[in-house]
C-alpha atoms as a PDB file:
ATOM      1  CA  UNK A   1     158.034 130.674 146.826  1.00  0.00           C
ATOM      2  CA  UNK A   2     157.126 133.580 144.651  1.00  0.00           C
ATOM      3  CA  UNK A   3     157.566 130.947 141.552  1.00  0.00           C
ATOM      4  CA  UNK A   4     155.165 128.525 142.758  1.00  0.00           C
ATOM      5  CA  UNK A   5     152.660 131.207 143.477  1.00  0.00           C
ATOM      6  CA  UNK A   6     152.990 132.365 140.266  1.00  0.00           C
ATOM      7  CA  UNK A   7     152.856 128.932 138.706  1.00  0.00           C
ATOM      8  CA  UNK A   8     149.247 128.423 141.073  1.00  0.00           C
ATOM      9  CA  UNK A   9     148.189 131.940 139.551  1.00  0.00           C
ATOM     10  CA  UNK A  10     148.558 131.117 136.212  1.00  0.00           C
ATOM     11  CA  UNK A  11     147.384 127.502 136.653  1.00  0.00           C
ATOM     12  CA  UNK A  12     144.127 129.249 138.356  1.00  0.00           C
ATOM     13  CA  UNK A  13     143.635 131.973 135.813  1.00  0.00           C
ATOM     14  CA  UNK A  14     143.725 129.189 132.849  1.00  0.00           C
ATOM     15  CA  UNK A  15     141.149 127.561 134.864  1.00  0.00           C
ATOM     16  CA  UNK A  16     138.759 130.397 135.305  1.00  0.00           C
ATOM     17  CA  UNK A  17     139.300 130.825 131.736  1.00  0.00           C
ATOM     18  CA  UNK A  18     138.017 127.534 130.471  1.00  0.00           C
ATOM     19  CA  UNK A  19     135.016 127.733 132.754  1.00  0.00           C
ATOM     20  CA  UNK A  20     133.949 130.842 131.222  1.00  0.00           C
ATOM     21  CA  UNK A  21     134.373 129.559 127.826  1.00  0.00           C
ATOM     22  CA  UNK A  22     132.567 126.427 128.421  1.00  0.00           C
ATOM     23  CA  UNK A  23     130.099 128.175 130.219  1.00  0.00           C
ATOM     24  CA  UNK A  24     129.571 130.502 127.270  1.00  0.00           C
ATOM     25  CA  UNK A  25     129.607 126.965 125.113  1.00  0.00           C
ATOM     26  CA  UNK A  26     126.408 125.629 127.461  1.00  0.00           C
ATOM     27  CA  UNK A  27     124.873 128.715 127.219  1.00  0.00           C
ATOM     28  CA  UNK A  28     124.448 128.751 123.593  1.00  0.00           C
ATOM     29  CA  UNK A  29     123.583 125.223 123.032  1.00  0.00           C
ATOM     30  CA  UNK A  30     121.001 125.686 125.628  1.00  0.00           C
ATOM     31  CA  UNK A  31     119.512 128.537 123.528  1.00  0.00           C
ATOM     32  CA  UNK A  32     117.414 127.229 121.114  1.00  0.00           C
ATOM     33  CA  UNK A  33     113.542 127.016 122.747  1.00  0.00           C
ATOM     34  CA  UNK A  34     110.793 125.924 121.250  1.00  0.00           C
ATOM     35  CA  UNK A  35     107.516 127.098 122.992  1.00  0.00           C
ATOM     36  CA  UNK A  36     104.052 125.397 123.990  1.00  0.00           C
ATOM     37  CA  UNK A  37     102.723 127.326 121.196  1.00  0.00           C
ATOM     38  CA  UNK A  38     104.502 126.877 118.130  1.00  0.00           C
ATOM     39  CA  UNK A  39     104.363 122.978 119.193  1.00  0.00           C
ATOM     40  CA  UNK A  40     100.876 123.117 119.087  1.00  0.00           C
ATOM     41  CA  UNK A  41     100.650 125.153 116.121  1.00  0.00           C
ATOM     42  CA  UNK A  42     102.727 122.292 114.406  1.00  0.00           C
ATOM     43  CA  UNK A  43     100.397 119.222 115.492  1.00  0.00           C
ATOM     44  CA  UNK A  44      97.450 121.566 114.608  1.00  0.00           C
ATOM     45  CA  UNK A  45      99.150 121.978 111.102  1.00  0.00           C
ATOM     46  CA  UNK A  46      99.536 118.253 110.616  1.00  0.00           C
ATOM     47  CA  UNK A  47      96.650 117.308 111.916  1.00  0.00           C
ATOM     48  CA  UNK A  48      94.865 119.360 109.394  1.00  0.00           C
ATOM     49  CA  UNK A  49      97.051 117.525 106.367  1.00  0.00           C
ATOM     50  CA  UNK A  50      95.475 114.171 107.277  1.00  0.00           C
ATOM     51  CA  UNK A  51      92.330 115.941 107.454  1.00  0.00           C
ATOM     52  CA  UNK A  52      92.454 118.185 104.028  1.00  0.00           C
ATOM     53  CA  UNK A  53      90.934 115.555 101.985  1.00  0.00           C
ATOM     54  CA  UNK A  54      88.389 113.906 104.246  1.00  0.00           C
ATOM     55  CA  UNK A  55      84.493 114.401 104.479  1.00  0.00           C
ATOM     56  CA  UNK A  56      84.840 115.319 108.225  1.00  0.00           C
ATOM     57  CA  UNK A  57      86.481 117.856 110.699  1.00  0.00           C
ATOM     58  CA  UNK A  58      88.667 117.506 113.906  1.00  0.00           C
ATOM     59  CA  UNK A  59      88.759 119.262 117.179  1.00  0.00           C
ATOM     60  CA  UNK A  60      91.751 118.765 118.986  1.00  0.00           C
ATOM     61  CA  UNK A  61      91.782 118.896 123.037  1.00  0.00           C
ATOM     62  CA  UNK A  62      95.060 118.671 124.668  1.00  0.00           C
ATOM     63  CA  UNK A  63      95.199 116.714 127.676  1.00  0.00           C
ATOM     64  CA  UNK A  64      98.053 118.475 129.315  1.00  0.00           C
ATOM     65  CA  UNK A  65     100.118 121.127 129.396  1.00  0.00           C
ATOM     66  CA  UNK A  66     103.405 120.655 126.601  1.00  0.00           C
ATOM     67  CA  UNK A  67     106.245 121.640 128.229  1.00  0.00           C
ATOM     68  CA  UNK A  68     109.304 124.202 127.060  1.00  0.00           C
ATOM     69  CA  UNK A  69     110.958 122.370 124.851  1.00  0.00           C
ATOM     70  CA  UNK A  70     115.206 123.277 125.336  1.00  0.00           C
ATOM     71  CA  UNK A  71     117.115 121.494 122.647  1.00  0.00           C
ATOM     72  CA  UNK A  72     121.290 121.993 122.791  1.00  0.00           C
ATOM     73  CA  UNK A  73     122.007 122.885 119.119  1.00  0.00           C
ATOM     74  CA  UNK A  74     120.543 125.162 116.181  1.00  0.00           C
ATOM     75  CA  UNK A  75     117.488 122.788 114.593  1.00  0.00           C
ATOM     76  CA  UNK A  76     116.486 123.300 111.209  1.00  0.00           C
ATOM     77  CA  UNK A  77     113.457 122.054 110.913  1.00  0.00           C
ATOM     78  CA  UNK A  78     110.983 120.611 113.456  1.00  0.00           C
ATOM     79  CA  UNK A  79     108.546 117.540 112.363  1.00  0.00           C
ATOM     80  CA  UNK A  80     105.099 116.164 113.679  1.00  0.00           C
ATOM     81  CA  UNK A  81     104.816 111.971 112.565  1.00  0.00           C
ATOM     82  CA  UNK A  82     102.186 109.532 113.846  1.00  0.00           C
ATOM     83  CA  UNK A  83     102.931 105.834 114.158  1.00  0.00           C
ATOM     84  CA  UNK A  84     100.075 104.170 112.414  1.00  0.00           C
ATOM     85  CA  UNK A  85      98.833 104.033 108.912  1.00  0.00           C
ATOM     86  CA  UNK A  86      94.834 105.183 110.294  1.00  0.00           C
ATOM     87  CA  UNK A  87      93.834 108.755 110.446  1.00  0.00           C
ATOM     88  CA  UNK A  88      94.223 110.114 114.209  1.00  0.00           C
ATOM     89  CA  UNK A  89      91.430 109.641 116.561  1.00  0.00           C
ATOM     90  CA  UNK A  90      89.956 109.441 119.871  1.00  0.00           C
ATOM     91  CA  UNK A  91      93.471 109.525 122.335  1.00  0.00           C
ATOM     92  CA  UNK A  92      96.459 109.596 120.132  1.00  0.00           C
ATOM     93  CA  UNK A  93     100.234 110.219 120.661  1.00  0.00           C
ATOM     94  CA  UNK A  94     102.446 112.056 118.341  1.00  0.00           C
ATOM     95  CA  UNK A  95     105.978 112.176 118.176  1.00  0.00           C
ATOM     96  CA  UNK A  96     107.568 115.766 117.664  1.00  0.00           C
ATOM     97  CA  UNK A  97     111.277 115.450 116.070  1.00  0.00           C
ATOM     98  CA  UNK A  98     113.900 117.766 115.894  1.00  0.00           C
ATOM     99  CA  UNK A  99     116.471 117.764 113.006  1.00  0.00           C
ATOM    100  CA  UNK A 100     119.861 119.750 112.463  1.00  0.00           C
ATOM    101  CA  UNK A 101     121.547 118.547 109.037  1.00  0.00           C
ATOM    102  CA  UNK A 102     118.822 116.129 108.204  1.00  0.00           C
ATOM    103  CA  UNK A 103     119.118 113.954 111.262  1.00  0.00           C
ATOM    104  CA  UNK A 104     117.060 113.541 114.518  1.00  0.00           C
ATOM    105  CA  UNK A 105     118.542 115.125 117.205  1.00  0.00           C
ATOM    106  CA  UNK A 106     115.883 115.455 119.661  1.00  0.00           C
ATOM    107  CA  UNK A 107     112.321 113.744 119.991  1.00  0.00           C
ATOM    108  CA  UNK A 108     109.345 114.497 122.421  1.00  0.00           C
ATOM    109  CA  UNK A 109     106.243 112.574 122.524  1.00  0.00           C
ATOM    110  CA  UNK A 110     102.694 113.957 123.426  1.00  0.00           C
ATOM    111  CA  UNK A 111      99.515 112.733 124.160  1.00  0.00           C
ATOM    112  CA  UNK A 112      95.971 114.176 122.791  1.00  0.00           C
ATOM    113  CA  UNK A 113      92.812 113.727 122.445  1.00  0.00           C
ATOM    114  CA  UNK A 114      91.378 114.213 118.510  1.00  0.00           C
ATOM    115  CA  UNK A 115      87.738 114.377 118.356  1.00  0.00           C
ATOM    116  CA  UNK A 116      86.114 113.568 114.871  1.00  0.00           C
ATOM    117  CA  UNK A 117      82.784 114.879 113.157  1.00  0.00           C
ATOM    118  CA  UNK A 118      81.379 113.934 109.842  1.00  0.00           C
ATOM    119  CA  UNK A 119      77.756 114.291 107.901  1.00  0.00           C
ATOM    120  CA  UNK A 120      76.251 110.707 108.669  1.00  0.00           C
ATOM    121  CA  UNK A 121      72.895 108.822 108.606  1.00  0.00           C
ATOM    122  CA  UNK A 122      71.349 108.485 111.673  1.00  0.00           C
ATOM    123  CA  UNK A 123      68.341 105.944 112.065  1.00  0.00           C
ATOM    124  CA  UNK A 124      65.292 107.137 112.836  1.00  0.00           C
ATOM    125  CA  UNK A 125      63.518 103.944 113.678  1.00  0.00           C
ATOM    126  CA  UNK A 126      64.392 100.342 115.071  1.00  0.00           C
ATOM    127  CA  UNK A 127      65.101  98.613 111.674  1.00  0.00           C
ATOM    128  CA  UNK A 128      64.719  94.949 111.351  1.00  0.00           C
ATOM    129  CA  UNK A 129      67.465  92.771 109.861  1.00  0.00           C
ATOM    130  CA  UNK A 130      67.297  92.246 105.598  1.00  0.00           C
ATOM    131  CA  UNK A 131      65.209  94.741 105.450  1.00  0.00           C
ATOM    132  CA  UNK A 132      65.419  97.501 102.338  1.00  0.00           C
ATOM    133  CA  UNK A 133      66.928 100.545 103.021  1.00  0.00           C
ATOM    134  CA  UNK A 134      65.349 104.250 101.865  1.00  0.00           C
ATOM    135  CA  UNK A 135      66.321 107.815 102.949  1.00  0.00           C
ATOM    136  CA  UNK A 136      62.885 108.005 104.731  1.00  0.00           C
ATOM    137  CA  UNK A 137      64.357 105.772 107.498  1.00  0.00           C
ATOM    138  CA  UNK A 138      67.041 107.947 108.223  1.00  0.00           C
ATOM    139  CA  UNK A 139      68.116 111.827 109.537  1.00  0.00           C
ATOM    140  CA  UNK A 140      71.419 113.356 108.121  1.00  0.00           C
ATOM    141  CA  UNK A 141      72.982 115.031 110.676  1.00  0.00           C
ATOM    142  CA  UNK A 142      76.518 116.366 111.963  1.00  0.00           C
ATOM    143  CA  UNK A 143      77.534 113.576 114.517  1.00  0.00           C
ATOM    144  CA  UNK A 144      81.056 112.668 116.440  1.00  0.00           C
ATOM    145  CA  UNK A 145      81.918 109.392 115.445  1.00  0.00           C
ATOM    146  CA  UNK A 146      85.202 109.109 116.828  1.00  0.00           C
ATOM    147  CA  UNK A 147      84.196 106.071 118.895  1.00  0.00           C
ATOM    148  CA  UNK A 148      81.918 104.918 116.294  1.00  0.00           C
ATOM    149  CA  UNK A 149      82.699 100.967 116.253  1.00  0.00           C
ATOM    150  CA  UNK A 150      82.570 100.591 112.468  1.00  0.00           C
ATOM    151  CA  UNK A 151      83.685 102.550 109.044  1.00  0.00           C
ATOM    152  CA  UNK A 152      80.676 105.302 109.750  1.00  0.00           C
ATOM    153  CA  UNK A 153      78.152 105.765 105.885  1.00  0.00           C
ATOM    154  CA  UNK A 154      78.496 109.567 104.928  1.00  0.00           C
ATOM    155  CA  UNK A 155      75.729 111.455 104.160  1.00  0.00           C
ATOM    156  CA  UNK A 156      77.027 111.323 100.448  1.00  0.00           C
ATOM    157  CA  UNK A 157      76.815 107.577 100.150  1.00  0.00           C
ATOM    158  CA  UNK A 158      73.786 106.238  98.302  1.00  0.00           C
ATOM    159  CA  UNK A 159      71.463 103.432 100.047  1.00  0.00           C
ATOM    160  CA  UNK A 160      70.034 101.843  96.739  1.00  0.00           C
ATOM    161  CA  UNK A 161      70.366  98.554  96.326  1.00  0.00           C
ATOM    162  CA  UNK A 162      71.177  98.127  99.824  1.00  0.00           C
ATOM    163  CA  UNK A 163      69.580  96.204 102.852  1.00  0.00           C
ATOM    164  CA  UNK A 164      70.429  95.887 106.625  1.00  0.00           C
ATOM    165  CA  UNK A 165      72.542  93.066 108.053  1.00  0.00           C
ATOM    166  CA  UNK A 166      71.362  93.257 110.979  1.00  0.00           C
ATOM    167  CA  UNK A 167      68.470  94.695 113.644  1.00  0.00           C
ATOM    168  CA  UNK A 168      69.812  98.376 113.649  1.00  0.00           C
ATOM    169  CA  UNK A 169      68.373  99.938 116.836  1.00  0.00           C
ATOM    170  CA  UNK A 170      66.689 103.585 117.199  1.00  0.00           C
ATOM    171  CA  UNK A 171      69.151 106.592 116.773  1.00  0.00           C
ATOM    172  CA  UNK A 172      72.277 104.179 116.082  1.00  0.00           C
ATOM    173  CA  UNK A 173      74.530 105.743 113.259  1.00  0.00           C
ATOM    174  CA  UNK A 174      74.805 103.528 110.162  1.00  0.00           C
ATOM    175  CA  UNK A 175      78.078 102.107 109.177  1.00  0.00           C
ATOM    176  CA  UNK A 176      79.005  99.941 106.051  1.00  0.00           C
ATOM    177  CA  UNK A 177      79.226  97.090 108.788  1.00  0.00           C
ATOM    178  CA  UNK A 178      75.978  97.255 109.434  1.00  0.00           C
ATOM    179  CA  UNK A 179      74.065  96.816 105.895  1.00  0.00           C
ATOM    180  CA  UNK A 180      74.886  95.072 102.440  1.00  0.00           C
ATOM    181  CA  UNK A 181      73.737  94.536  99.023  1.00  0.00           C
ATOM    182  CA  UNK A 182      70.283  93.033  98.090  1.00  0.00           C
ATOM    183  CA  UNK A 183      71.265  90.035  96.733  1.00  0.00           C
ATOM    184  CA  UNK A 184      70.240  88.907  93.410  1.00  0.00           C
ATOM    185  CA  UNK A 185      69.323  85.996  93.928  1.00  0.00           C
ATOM    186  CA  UNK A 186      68.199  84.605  97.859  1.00  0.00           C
ATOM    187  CA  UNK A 187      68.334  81.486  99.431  1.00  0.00           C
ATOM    188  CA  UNK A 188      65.470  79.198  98.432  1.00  0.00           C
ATOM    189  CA  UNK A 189      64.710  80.893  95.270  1.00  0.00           C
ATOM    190  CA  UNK A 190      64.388  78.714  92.040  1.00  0.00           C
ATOM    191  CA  UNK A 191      66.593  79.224  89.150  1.00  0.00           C
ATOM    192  CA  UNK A 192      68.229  78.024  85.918  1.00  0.00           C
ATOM    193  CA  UNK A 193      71.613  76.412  85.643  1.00  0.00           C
ATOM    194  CA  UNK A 194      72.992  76.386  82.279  1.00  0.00           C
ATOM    195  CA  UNK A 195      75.982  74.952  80.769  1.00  0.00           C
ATOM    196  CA  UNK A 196      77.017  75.809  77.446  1.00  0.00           C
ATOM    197  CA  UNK A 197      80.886  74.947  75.813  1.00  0.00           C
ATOM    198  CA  UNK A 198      79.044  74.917  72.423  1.00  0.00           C
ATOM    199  CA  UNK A 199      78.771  71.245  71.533  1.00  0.00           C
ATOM    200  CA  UNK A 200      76.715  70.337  74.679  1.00  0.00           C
ATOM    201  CA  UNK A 201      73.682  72.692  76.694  1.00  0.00           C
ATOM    202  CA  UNK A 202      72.688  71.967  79.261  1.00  0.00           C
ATOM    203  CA  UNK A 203      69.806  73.486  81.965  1.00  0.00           C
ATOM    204  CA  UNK A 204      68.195  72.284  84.779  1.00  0.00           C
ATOM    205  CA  UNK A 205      66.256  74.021  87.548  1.00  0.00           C
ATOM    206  CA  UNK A 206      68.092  74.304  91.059  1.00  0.00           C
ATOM    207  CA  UNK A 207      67.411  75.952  94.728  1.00  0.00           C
ATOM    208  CA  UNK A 208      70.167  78.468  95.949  1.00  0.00           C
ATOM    209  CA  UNK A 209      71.528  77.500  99.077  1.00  0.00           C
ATOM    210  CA  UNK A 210      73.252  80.972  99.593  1.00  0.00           C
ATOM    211  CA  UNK A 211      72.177  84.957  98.911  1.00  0.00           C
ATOM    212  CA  UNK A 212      74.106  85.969  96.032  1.00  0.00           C
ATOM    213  CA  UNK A 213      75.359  88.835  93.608  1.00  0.00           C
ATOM    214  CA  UNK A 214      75.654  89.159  89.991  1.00  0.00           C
ATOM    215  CA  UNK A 215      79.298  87.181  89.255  1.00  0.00           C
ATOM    216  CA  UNK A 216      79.362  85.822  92.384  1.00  0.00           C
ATOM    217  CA  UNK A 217      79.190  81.947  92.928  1.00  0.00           C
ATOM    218  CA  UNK A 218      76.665  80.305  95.119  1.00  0.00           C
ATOM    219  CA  UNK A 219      75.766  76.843  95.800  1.00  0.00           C
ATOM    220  CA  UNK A 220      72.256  75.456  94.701  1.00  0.00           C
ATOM    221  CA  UNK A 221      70.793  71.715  95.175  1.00  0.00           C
ATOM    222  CA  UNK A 222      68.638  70.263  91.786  1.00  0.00           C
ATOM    223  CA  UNK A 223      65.338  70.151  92.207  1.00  0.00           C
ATOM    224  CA  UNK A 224      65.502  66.817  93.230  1.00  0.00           C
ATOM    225  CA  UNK A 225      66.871  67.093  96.320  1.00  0.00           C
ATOM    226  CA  UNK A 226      69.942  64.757  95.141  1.00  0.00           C
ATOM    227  CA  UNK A 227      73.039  67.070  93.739  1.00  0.00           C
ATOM    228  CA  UNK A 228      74.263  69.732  95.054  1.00  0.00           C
ATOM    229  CA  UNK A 229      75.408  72.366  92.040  1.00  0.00           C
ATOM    230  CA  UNK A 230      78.026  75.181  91.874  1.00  0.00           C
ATOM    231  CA  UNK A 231      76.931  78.354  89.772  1.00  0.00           C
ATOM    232  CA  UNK A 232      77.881  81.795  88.626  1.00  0.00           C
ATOM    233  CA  UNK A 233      74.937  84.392  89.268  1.00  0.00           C
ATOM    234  CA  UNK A 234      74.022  86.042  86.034  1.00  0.00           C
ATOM    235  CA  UNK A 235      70.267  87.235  86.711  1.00  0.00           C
ATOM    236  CA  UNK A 236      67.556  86.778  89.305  1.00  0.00           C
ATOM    237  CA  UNK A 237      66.365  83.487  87.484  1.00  0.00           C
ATOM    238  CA  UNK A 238      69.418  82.373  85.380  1.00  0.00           C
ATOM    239  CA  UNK A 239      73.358  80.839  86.712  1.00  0.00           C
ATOM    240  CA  UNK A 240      75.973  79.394  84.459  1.00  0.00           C
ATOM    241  CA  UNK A 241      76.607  75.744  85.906  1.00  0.00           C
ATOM    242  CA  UNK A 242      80.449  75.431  86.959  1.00  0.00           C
ATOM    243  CA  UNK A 243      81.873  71.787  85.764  1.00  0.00           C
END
């Protein structure tokens, strides 16, 4: 009798043991904690590197609270990514990683809201569409254009040379979308095709069909209404004929 209880004393002490080693085991792997604030500090940080070379500024509002963070093991670095290739805007969710000897070993993911403000043109006036652009039409002002539907123009861009595609209402902020170059030469307007390899000129007088660039190629009908003509802008009055 006295053996057995011996053998169930022993058996229990070894027990008791190996709970309070592997309780001592949990405890440290449960003692790394990374806090609401140094998360934040780390999506402010790399929210600020896509920012560091753009003409605009962020303000970030969180949407909810982050939660402690407990990860099981020593970390030795933590990382903030974002899954597409455009700058973060409007509600976005980043993915915090984790890494102990260069590999992932925990991820969170957290939702935000990045608000965006930039130097822009803002029109002053209902503008018609193909109509001329000058700054006298316009206000440069700090805006938020983080639901902007466009590519918004900065208040560096220049508007020479450049017409509206379209009506552009009242107090609407510009964006590249909404204008595009004066063209060369416009539809209806007369002009020279010529066609030189040397040997043989040629020129005859055509209408463009289509608004048009310098280099670019437009379509033009001859001036008697019969043959249609493709030509390479090189002034306002003069295209090279394309055989």
């Amino acid at each position: 009798m006295k053996r057995i209880f011996n053998k169930y004393s022993n058996l229990l002490a070894f027990c008791l043991t190996a709970l309070l080693i592997g309780s001592a085991v949990f405890a440290q792997t449960e003692s790394v904690i990374v806090g609401q604030h140094e998360i934040r500090q780390k999506i402010n940080a790399f929210l600020e590197s896509c920012y560091i070379n753009q003409p605009a500024r962020f303000e970030t509002e969180w949407i909810s609270d982050i939660p402690v963070w407990k990860i099981g093991q020593d970390i030795d670095s933590i990382a903030v990514h974002y899954g597409r290739n455009s700058l973060p805007r409007s509600q976005t969710i980043v993915r915090i990683e984790a890494y102990h000897n260069g590999r992932v070993i925990r991820r969170l993911s957290y939702s935000l809201r990045v608000r965006v403000f930039a130097q822009v043109f803002v029109s002053n006036e209902n503008i018609s569409s193909k109509t001329p652009l000058n700054p006298q039409q316009f206000t440069i002002a700090e805006e938020e254009i983080t639901t902007v539907s466009g590519d918004p123009l900065l208040a560096d861009a220049s508007l020479a040379n450049q017409q509206t595609r379209r009506f552009v209402r009242n107090g609407a902020i510009l964006t590249t979308e909404m204008i595009e170059a004066i063209p060369l030469v416009a539809r209806g307007d007369l002009i020279t095709l010529r066609y030189d390899t040397g040997a043989i000129q040629v020129e005859l007088q055509a209408r463009a069909q289509q608004d048009g660039g310098a280099g670019e190629e437009i379509w033009c009908m001859g001036a008697d209404g019969r043959k249609r003509y493709r030509a390479r802008i090189e002034s306002e009055t003069t295209a090279a004929l394309i055989p």
